[in-house]
C-alpha atoms as a PDB file:
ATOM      1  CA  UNK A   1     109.610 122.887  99.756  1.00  0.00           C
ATOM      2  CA  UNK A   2     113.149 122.515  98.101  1.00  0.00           C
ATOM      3  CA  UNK A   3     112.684 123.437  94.200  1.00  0.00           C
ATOM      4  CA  UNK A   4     115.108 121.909  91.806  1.00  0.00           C
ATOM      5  CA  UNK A   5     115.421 122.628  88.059  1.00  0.00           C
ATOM      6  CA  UNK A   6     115.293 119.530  86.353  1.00  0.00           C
ATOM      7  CA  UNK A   7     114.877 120.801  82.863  1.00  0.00           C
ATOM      8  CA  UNK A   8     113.502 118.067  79.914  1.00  0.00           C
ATOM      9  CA  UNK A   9     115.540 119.709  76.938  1.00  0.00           C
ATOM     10  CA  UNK A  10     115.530 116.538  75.046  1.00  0.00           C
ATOM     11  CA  UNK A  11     111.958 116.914  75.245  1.00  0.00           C
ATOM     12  CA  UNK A  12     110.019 117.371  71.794  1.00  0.00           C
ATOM     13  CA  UNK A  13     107.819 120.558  73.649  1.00  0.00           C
ATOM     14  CA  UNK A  14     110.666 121.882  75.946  1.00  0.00           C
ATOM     15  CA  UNK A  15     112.262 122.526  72.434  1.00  0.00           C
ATOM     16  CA  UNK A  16     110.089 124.094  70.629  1.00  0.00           C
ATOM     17  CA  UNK A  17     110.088 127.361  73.190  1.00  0.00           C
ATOM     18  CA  UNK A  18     106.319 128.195  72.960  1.00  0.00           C
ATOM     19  CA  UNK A  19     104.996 130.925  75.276  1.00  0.00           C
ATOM     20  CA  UNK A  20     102.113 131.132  77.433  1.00  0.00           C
ATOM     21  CA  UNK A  21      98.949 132.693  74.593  1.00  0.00           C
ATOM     22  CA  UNK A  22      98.440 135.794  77.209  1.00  0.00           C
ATOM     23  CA  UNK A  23     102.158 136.641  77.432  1.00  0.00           C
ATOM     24  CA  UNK A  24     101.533 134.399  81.238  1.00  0.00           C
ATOM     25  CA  UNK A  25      99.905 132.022  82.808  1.00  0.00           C
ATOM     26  CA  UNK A  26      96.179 132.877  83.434  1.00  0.00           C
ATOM     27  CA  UNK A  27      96.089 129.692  85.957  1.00  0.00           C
ATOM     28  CA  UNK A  28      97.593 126.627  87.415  1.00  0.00           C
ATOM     29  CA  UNK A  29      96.200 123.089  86.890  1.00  0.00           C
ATOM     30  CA  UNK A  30      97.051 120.551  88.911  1.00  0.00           C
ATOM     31  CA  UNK A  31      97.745 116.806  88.144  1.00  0.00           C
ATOM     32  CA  UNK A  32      98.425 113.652  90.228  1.00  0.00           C
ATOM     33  CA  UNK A  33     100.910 110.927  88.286  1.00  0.00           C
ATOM     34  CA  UNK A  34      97.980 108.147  87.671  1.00  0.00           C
ATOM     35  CA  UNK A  35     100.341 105.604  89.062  1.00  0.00           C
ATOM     36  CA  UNK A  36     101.484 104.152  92.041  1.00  0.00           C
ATOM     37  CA  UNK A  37     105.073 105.565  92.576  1.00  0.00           C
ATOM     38  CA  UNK A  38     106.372 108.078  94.336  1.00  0.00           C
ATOM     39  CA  UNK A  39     109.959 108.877  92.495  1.00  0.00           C
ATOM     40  CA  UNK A  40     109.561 111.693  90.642  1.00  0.00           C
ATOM     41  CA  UNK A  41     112.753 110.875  88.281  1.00  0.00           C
ATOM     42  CA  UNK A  42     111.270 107.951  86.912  1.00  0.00           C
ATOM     43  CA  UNK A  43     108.700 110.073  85.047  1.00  0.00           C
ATOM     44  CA  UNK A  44     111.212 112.993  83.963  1.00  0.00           C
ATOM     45  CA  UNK A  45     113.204 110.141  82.437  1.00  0.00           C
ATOM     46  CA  UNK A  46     110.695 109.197  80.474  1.00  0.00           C
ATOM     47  CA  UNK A  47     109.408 112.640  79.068  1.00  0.00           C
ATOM     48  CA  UNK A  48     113.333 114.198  79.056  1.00  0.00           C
ATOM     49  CA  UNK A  49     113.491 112.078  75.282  1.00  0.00           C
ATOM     50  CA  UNK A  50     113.265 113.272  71.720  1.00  0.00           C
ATOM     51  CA  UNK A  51     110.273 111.119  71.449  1.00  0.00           C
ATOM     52  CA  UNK A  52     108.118 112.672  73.842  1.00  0.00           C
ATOM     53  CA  UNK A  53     106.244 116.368  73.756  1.00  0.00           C
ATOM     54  CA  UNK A  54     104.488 115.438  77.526  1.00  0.00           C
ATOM     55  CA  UNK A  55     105.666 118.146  79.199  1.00  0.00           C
ATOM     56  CA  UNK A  56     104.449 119.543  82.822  1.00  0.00           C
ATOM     57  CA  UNK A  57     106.605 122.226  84.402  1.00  0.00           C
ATOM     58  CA  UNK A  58     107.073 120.446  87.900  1.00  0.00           C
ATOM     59  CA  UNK A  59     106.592 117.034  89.884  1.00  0.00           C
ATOM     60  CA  UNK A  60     105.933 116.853  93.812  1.00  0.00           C
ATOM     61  CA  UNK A  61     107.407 114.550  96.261  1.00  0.00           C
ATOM     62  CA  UNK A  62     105.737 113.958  99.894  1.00  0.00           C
ATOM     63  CA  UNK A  63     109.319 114.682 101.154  1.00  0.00           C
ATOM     64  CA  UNK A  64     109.340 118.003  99.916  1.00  0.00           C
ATOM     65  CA  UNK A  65     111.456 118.045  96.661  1.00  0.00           C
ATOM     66  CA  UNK A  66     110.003 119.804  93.828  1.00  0.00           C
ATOM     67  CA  UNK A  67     111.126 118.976  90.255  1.00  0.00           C
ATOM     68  CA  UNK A  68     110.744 121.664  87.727  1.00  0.00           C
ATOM     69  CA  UNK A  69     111.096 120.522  84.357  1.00  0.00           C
ATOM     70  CA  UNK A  70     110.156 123.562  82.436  1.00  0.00           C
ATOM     71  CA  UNK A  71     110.412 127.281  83.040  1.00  0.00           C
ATOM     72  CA  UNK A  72     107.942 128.434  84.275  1.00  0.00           C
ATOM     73  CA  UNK A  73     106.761 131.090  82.133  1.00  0.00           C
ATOM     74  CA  UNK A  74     107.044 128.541  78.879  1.00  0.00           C
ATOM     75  CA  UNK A  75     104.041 126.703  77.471  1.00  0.00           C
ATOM     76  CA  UNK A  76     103.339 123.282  78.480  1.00  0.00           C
ATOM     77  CA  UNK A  77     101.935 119.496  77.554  1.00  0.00           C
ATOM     78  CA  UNK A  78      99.880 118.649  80.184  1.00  0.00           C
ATOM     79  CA  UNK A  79      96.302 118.943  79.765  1.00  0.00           C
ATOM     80  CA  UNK A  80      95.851 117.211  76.254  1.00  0.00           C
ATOM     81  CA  UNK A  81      93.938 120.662  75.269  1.00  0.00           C
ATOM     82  CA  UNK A  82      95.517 123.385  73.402  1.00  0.00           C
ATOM     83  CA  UNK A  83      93.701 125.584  75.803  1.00  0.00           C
ATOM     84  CA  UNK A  84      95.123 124.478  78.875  1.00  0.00           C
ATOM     85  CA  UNK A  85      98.475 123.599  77.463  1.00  0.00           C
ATOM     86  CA  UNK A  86      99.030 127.283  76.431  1.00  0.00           C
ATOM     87  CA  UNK A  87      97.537 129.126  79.472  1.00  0.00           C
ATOM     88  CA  UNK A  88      98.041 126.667  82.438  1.00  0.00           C
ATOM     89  CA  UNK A  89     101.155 125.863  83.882  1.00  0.00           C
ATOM     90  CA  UNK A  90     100.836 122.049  84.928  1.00  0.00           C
ATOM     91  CA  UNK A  91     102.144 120.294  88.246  1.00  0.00           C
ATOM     92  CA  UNK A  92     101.703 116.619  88.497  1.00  0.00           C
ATOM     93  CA  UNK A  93     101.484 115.590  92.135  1.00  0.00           C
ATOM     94  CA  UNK A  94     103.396 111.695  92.339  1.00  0.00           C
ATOM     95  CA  UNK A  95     101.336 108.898  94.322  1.00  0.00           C
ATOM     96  CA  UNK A  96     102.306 106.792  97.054  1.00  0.00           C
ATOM     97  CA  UNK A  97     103.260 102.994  96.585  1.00  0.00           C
ATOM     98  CA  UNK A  98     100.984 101.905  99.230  1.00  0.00           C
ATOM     99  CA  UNK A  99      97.778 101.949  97.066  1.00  0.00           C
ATOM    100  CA  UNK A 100      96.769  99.907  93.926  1.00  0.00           C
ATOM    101  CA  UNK A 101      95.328 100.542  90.781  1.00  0.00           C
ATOM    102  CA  UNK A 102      92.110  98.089  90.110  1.00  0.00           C
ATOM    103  CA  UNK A 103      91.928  97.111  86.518  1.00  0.00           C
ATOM    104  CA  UNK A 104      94.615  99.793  84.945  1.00  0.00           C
ATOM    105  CA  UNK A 105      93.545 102.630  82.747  1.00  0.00           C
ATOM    106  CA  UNK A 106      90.890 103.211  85.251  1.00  0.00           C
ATOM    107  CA  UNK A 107      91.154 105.869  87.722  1.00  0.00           C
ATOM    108  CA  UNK A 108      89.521 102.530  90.560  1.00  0.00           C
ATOM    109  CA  UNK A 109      92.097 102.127  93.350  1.00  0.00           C
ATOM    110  CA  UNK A 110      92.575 100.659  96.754  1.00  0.00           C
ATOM    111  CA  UNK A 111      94.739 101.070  99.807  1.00  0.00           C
ATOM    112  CA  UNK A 112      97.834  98.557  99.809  1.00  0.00           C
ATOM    113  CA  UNK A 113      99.162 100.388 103.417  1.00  0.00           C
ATOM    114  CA  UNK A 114      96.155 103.020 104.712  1.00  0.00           C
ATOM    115  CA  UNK A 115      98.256 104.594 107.236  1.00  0.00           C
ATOM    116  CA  UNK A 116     101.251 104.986 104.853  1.00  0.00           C
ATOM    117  CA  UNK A 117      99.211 105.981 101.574  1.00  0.00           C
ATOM    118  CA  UNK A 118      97.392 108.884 103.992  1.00  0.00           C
ATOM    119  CA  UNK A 119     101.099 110.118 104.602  1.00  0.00           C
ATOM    120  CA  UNK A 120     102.023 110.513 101.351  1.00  0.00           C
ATOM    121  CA  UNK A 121      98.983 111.974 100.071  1.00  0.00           C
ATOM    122  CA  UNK A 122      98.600 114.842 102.925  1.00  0.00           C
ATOM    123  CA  UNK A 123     102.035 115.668 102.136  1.00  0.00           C
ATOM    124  CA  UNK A 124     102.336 116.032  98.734  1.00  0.00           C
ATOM    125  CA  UNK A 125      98.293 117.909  99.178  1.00  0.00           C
ATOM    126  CA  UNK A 126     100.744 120.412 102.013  1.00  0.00           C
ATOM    127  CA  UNK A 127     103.666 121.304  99.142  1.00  0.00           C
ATOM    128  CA  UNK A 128     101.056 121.542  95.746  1.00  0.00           C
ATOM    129  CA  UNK A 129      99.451 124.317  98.567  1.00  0.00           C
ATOM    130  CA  UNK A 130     103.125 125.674  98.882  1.00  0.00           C
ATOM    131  CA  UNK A 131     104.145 125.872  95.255  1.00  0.00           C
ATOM    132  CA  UNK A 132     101.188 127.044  93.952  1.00  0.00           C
ATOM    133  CA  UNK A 133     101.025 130.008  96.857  1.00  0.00           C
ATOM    134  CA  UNK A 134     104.682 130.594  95.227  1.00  0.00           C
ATOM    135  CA  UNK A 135     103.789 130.679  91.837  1.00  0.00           C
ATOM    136  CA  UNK A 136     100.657 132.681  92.024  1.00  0.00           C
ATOM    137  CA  UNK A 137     102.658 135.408  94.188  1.00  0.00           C
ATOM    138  CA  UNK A 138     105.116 134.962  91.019  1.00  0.00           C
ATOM    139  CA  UNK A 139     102.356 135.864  87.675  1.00  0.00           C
ATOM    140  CA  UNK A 140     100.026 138.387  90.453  1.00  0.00           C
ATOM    141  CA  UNK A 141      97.149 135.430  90.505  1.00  0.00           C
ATOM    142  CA  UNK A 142      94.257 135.452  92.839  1.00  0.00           C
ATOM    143  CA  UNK A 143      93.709 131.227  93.892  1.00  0.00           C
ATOM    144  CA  UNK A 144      90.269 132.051  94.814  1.00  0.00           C
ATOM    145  CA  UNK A 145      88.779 133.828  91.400  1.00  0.00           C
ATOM    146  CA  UNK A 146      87.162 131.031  89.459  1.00  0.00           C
ATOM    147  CA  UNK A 147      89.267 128.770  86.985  1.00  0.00           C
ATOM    148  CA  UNK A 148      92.793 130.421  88.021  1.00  0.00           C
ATOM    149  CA  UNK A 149      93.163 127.186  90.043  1.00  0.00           C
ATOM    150  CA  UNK A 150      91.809 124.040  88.652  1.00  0.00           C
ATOM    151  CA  UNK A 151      92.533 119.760  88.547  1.00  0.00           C
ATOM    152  CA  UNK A 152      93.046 117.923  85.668  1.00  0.00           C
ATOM    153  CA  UNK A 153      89.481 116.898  86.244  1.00  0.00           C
ATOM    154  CA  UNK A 154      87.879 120.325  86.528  1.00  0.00           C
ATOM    155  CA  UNK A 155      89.610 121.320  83.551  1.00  0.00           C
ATOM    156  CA  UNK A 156      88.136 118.545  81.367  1.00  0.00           C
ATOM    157  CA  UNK A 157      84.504 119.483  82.967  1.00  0.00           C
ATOM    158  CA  UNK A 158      85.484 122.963  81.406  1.00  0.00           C
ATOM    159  CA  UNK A 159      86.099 121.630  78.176  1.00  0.00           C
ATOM    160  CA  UNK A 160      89.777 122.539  78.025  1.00  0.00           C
ATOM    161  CA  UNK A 161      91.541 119.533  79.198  1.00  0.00           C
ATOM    162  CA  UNK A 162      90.948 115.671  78.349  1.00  0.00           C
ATOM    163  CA  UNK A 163      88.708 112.894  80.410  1.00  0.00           C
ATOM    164  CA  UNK A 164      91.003 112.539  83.215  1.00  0.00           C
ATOM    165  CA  UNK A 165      89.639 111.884  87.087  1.00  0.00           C
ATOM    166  CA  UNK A 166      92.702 113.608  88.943  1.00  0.00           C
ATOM    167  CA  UNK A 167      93.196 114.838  91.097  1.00  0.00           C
ATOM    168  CA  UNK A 168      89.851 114.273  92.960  1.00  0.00           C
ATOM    169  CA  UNK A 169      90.086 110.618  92.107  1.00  0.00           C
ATOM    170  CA  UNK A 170      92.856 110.559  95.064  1.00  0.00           C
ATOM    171  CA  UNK A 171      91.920 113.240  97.328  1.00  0.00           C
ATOM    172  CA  UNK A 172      88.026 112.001  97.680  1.00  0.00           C
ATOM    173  CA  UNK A 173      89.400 108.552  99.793  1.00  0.00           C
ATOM    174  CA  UNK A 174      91.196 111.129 102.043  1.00  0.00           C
ATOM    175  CA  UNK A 175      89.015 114.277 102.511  1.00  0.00           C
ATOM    176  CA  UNK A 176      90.629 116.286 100.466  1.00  0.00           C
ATOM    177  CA  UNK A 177      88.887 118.483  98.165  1.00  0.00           C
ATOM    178  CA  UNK A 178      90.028 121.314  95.482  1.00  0.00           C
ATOM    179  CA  UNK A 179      87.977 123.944  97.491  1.00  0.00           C
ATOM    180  CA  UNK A 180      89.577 123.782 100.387  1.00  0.00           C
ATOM    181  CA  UNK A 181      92.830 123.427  98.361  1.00  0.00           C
ATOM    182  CA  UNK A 182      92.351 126.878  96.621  1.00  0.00           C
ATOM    183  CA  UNK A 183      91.595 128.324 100.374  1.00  0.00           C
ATOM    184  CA  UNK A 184      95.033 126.598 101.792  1.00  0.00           C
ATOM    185  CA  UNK A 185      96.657 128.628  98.683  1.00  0.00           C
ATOM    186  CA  UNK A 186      94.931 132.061  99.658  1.00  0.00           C
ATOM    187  CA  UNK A 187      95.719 130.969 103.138  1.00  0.00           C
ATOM    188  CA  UNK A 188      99.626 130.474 102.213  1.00  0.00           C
ATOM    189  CA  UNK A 189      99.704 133.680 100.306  1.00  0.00           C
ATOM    190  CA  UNK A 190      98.525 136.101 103.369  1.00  0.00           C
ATOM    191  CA  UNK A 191      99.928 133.983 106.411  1.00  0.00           C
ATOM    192  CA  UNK A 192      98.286 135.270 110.189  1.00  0.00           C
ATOM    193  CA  UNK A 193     101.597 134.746 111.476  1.00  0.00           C
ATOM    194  CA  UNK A 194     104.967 133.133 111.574  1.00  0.00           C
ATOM    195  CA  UNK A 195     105.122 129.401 112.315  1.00  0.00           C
ATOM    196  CA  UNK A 196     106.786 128.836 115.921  1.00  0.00           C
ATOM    197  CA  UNK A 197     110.297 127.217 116.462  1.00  0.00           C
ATOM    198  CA  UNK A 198     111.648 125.261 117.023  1.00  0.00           C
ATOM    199  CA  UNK A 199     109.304 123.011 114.177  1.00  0.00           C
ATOM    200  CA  UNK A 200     107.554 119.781 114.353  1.00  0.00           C
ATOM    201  CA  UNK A 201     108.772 117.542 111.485  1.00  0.00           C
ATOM    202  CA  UNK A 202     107.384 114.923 112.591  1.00  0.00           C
ATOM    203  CA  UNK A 203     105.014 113.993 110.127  1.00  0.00           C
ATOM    204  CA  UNK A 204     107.523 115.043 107.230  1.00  0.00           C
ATOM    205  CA  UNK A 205     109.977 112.681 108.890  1.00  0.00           C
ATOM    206  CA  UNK A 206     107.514 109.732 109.362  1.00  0.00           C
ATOM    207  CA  UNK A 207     107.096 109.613 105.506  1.00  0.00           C
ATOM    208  CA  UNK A 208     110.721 109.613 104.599  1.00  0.00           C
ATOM    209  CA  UNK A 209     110.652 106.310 106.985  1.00  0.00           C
ATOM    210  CA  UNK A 210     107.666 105.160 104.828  1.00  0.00           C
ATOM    211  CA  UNK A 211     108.864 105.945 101.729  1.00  0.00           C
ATOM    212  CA  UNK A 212     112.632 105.122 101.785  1.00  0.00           C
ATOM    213  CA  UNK A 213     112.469 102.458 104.767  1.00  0.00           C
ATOM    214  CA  UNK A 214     109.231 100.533 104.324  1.00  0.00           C
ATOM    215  CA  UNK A 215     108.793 101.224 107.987  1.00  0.00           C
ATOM    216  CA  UNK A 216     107.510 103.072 110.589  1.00  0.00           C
ATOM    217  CA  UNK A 217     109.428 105.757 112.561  1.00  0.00           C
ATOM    218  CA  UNK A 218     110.286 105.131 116.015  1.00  0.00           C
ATOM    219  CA  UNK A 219     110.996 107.254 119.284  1.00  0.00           C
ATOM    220  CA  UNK A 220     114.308 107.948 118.908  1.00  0.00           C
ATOM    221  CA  UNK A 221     114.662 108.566 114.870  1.00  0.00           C
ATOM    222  CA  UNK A 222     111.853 111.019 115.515  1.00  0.00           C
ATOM    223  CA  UNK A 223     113.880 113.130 118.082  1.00  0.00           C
ATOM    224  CA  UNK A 224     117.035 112.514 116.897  1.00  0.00           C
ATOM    225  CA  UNK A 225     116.066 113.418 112.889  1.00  0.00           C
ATOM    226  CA  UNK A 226     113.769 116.176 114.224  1.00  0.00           C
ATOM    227  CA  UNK A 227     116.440 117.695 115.702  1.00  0.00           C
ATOM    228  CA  UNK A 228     118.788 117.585 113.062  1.00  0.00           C
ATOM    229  CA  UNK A 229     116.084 119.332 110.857  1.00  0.00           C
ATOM    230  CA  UNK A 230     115.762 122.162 112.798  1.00  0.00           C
ATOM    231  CA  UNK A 231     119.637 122.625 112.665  1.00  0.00           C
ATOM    232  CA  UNK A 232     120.610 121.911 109.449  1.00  0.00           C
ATOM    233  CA  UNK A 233     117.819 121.968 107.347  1.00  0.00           C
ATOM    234  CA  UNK A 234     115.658 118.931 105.422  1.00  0.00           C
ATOM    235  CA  UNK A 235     118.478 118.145 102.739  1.00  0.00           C
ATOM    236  CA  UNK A 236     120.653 116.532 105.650  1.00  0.00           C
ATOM    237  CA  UNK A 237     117.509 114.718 106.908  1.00  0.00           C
ATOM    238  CA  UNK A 238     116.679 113.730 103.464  1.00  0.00           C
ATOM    239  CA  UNK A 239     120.138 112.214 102.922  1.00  0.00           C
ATOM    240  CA  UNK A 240     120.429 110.611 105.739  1.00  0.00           C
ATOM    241  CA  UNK A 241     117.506 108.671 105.754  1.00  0.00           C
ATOM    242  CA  UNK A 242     117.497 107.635 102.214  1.00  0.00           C
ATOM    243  CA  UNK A 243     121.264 107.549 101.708  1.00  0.00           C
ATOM    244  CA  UNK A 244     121.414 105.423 104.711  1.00  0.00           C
ATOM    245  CA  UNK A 245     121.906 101.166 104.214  1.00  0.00           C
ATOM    246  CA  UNK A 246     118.804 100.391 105.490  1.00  0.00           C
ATOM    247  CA  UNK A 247     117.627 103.281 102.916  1.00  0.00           C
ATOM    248  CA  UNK A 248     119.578 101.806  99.835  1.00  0.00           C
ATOM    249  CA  UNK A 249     118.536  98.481 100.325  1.00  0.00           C
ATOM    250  CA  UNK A 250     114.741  99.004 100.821  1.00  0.00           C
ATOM    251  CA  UNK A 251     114.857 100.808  97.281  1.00  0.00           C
ATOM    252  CA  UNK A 252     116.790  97.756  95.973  1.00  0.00           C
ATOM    253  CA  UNK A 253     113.888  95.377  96.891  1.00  0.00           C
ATOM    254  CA  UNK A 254     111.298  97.945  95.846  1.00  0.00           C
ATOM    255  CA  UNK A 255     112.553  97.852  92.355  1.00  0.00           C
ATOM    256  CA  UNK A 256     112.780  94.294  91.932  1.00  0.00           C
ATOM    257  CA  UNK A 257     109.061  94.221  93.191  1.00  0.00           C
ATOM    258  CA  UNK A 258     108.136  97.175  91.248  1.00  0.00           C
ATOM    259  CA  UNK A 259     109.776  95.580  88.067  1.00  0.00           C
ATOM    260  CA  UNK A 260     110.416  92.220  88.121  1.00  0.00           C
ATOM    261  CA  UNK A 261     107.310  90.945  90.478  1.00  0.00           C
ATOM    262  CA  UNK A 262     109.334  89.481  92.847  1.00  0.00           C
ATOM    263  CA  UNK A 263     111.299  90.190  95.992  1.00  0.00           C
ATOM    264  CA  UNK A 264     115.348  90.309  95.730  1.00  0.00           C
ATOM    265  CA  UNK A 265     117.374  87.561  97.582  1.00  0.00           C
ATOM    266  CA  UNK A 266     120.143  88.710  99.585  1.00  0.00           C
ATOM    267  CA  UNK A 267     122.570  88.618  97.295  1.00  0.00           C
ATOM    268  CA  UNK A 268     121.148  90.662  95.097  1.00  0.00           C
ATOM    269  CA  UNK A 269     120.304  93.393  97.308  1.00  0.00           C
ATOM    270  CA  UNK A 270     124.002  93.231  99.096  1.00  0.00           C
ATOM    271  CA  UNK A 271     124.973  93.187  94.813  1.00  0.00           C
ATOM    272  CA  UNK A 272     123.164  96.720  93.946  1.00  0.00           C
ATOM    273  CA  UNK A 273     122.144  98.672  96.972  1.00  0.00           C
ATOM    274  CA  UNK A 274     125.625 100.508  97.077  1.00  0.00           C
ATOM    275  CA  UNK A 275     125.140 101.886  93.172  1.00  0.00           C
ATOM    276  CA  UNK A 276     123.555 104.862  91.963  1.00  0.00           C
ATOM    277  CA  UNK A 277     119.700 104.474  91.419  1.00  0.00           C
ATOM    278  CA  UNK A 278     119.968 105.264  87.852  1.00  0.00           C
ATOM    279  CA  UNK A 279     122.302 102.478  87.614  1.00  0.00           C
ATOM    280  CA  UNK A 280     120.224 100.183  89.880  1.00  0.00           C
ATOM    281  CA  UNK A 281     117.234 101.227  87.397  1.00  0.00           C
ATOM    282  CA  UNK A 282     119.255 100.700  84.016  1.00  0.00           C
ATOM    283  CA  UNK A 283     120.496  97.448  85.851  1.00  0.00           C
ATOM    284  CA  UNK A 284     117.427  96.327  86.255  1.00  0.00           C
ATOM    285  CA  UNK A 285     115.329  97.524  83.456  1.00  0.00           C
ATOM    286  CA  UNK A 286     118.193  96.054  81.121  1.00  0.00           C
ATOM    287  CA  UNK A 287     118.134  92.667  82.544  1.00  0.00           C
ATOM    288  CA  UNK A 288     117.067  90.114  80.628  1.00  0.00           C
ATOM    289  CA  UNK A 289     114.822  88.841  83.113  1.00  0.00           C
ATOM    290  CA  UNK A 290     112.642  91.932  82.803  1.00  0.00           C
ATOM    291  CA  UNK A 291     112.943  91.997  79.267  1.00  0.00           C
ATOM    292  CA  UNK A 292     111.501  87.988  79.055  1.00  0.00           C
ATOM    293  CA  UNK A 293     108.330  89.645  81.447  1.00  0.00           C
ATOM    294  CA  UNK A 294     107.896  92.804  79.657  1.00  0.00           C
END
């Protein structure tokens, strides 16, 4: 995992400085975004504003990129409880764009891409077990004594957070379950041994393809960006795939599908994908085509 401090000070909560109740965190509780997308910026845009006190202290991408948006020994918005806002620090994991939300609020979905969504999901499932083996080495927590590690869900069943279904309403399609979450953690914390090298990326590498290219990985890319991995690391792998052309210009059309319900002519892709994505986002957000649908 790569963490980056991302820090919401606009943010109504990040202001106002309040510490955990005990002094620390007494657990973790985990999230998962709600929604299909898988950028983690999108939502610290939205909660870095004067107008919003929804505060969790990190987001997870399948690629490996961890957002922190609060420190992580400050108080929280997360669980919609005063409970678990003051004594839980909250992770959201994001979700993949290959599934589909039936009838929005509810928690009902279904698989747009199978193959992809399963990528996304295991991967983002592999650095929540990472981070949270980090952070409970960080405050001295055991995973595996009851309610130190807990979803959104569990925590509602507890009476300390509010009625949502994550993160089981994600994990259950996949075979995931919070159990054997909490026994990854333990697992993290007191490894058997060290992981051979060189390392398999493969899997890690087949989701940046997913994610950035719309496409699967072939042969070659696998070798070649496996290789480059183990040599300089996942920032250059994570660059080059999604800095790439192909890269830039799958985002482009993802956007315009994302927000405008349509796919982008060739124009407009050749028009944006060299900008920055904030500007392709303002760009597009600020057009008044989206503002006539929205």
């Amino acid at each position: 995992m790569k963490i980056i401090e991302s820090f919401i000070t606009n943010n109504r909560r990040y202001k106002a400085n309040v510490k955990f109740a005990a002094g620390k965190p007494i657990g973790l509780m985990l999230h998962s975004v709600g929604c299909a997308q898988s950028d983690a910026s999108v939502f610290i845009k939205n909660n870095d504003t004067a107008a919003s006190d929804v505060a969790v202290h990190a987001y997870i991408q399948p690629d490996g990129v961890i957002y922190q948006c609060l420190p992580w020994d400050r108080a929280g918005w997360h669980g919609g409880h005063k409970f678990s806002n003051n004594n839980y620090i909250g992770v959201e994991m994001t979700e993949p764009r290959s599934i589909r939300y039936v009838n929005p609020p509810s928690a009902e979905w279904v698989f747009v891409d199978e193959k992809a969504a399963r990528l996304h999901i295991e991967a983002t499932y592999h650095y929540a077990v990472e981070l949270f083996a980090y952070l409970c080495k960080m405050f001295d927590l055991d995973p595996l004594k009851d309610g130190v590690i807990i979803s959104h869900s569990e925590g509602n069943k507890r009476g300390i957070a509010t009625a949502h279904a994550d993160v089981e309403h994600i994990w259950n399609k996949v075979g995931l379950t919070m159990d054997q979450f909490r026994k990854d953690v333990d697992a993290a914390m007191h490894p058997a041994e060290p992981e051979p090298t060189p390392k398999d990326y493969s899997n890690q590498i087949k989701i940046l393809y997913a994610e950035f290219l719309g496409r699967a990985a072939d042969a070659d890319g696998l070798k070649h960006w496996n290789e480059i991995w183990n040599k300089n690391g996942f920032q250059k792998v994570y660059n080059g795939i999604s800095g790439s052309k192909e890269g830039k210009k799958h985002y482009v059309r993802g956007m315009y599908r994302d927000f405008l319900g349509r796919e982008a002519n060739t124009s407009e892709v050749n028009a944006w994908y060299e900008k920055s994505r904030i500007d392709i986002y303002n760009g597009i957000t600020g057009s008044a085509e989206y503002k006539k649908k929205h």
